[in-house]
N, C-alpha and C. Protein backbone atom coordinates (compact mmCIF):
# COMPACT_ATOMS: atom_id res chain seq x y z
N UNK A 1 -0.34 25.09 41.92
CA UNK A 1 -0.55 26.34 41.20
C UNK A 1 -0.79 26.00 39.73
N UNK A 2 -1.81 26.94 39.07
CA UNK A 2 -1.93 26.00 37.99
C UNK A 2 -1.64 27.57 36.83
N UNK A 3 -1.74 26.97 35.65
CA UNK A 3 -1.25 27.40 34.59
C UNK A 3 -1.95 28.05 33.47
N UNK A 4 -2.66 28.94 33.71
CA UNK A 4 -3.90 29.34 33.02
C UNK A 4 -3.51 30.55 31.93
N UNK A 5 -2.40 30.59 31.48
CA UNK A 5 -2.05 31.72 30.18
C UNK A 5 -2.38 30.93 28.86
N UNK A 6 -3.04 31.80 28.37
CA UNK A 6 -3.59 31.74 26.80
C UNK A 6 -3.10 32.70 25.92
N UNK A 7 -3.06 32.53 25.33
CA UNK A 7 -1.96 33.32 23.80
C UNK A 7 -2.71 33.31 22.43
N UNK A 8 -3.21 34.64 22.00
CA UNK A 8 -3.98 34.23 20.82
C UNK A 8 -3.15 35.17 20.01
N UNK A 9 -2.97 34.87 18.70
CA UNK A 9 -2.34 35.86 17.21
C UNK A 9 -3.31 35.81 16.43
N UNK A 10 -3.19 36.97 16.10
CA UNK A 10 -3.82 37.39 15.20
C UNK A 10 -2.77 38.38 14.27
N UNK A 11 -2.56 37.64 12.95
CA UNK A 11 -2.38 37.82 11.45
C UNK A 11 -2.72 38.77 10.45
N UNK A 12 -2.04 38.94 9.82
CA UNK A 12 -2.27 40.12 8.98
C UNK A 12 -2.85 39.24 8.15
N UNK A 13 -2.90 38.25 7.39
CA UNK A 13 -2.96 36.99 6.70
C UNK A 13 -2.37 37.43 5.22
N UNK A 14 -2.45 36.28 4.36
CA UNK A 14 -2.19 36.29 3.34
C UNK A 14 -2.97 37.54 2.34
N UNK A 15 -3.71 37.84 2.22
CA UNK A 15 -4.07 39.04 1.47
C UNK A 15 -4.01 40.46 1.86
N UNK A 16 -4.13 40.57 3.07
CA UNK A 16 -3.89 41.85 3.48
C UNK A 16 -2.30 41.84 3.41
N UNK A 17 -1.31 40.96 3.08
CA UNK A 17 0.32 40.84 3.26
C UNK A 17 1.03 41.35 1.39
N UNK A 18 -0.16 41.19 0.88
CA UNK A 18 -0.22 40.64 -0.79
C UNK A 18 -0.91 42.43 -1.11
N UNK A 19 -1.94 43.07 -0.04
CA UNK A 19 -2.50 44.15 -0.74
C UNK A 19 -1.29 45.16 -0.50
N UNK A 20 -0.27 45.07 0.89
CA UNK A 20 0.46 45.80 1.66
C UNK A 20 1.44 45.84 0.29
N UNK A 21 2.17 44.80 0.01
CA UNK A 21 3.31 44.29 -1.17
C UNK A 21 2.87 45.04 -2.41
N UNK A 22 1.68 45.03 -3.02
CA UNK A 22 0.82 45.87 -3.99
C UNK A 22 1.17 47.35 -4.06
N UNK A 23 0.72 47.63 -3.07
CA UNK A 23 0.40 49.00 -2.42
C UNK A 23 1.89 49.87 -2.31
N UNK A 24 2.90 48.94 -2.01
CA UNK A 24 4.16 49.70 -1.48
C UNK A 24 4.73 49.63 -3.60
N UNK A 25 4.74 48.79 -3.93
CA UNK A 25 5.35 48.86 -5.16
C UNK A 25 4.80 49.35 -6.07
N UNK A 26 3.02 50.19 -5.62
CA UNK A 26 3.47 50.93 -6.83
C UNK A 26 3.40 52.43 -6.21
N UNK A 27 3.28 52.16 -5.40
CA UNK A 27 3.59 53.98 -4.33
C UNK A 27 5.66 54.47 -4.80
N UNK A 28 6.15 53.04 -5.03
CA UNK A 28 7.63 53.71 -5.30
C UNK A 28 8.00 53.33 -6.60
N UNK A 29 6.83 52.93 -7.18
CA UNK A 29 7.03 53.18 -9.02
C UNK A 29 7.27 51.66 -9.56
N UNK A 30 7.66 50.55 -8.92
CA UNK A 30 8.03 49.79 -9.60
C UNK A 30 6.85 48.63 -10.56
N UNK A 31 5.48 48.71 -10.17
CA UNK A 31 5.04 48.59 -10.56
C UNK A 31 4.00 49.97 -11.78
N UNK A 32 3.39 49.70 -12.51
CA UNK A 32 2.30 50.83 -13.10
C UNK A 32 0.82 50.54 -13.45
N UNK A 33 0.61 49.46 -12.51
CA UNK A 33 -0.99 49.45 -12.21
C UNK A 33 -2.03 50.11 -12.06
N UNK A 34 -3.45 49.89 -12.33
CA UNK A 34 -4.24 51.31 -11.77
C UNK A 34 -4.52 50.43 -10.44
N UNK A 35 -4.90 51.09 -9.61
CA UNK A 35 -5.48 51.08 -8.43
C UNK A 35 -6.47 50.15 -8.12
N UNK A 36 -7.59 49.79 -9.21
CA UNK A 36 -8.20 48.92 -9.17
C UNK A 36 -7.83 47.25 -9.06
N UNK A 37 -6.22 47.32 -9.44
CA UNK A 37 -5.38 46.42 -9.85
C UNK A 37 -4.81 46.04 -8.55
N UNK A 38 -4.18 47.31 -7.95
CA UNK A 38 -3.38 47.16 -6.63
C UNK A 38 -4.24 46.89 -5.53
N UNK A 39 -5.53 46.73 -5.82
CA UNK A 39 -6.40 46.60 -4.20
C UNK A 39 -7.18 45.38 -4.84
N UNK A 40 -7.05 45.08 -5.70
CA UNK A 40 -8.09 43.48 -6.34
C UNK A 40 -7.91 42.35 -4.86
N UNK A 41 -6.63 42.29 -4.33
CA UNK A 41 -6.77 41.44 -3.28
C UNK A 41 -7.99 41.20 -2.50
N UNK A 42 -8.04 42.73 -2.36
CA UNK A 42 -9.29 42.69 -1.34
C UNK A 42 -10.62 42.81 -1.81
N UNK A 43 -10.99 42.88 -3.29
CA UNK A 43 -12.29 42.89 -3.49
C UNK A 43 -12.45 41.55 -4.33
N UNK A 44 -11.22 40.77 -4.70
CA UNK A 44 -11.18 39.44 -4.76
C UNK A 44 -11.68 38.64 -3.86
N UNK A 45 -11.17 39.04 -2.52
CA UNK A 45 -11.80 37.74 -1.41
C UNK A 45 -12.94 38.18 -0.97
N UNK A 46 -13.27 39.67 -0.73
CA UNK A 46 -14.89 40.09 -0.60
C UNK A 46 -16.00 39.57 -1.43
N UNK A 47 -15.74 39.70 -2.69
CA UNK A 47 -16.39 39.01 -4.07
C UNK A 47 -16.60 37.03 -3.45
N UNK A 48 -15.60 36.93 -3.44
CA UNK A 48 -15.56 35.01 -3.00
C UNK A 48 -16.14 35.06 -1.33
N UNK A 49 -16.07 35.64 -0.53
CA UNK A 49 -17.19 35.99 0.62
C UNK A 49 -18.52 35.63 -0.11
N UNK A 50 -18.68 36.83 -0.54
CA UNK A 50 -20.32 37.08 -1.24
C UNK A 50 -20.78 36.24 -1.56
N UNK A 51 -20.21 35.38 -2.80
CA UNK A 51 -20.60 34.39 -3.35
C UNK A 51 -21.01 32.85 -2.39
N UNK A 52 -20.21 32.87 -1.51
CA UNK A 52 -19.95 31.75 -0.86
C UNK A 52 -21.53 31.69 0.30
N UNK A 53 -21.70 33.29 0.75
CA UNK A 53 -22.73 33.26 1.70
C UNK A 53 -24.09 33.48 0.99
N UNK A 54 -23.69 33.75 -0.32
CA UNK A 54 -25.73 33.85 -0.72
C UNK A 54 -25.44 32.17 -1.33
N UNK A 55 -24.39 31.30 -1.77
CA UNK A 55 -25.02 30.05 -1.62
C UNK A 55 -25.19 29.61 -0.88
N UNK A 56 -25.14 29.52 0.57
CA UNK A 56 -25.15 28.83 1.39
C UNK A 56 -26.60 29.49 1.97
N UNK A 57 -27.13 30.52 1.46
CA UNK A 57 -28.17 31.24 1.79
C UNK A 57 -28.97 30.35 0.93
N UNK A 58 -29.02 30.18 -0.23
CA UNK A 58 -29.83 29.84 -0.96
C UNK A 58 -30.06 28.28 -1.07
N UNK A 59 -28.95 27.84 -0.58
CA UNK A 59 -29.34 26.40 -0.11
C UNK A 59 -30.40 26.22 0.98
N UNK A 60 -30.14 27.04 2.00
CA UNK A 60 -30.36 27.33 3.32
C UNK A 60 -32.32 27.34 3.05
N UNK A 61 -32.43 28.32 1.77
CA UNK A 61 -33.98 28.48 1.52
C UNK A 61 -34.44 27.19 0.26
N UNK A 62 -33.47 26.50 0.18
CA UNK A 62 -33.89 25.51 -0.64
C UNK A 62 -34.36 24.24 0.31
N UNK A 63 -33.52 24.02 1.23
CA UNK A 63 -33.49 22.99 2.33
C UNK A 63 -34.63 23.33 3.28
N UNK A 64 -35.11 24.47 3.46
CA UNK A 64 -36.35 24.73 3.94
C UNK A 64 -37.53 25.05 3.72
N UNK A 65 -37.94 25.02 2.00
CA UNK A 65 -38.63 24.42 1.11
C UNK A 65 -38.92 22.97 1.49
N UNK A 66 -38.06 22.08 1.46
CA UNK A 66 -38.39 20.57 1.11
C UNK A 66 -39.17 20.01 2.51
């Protein structure tokens, strides 16, 4: 008989853990951030996305130039 269970997790990860932590402290005051401040997590790593795929884009049309 054989043994075929697989187990996958899936993570909140590190920034969505960091926007949650954000989000709760200043919903109960202890922080006084604007909003733009409390969600930077996530338009921090969207921003470093972006960046990362139009270079690799633009290599992509450089390397197929040559």
């Amino acid at each position: 008989m054989s043994n075929n269970s697989s187990s996958s997790s899936t993570g909140i990860g590190f920034t969505g853990l960091l926007t949650i932590v954000f989000i709760v402290l200043k919903l109960i005051g202890t922080i006084n951030w604007t909003w733009w401040w409390v969600l930077s997590p996530l338009w921090i790593s969207a921003g470093i996305t972006i960046v990362i795929l139009a270079a690799m884009f633009i290599v992509a049309l450089i390397r197929k130039d040559i």
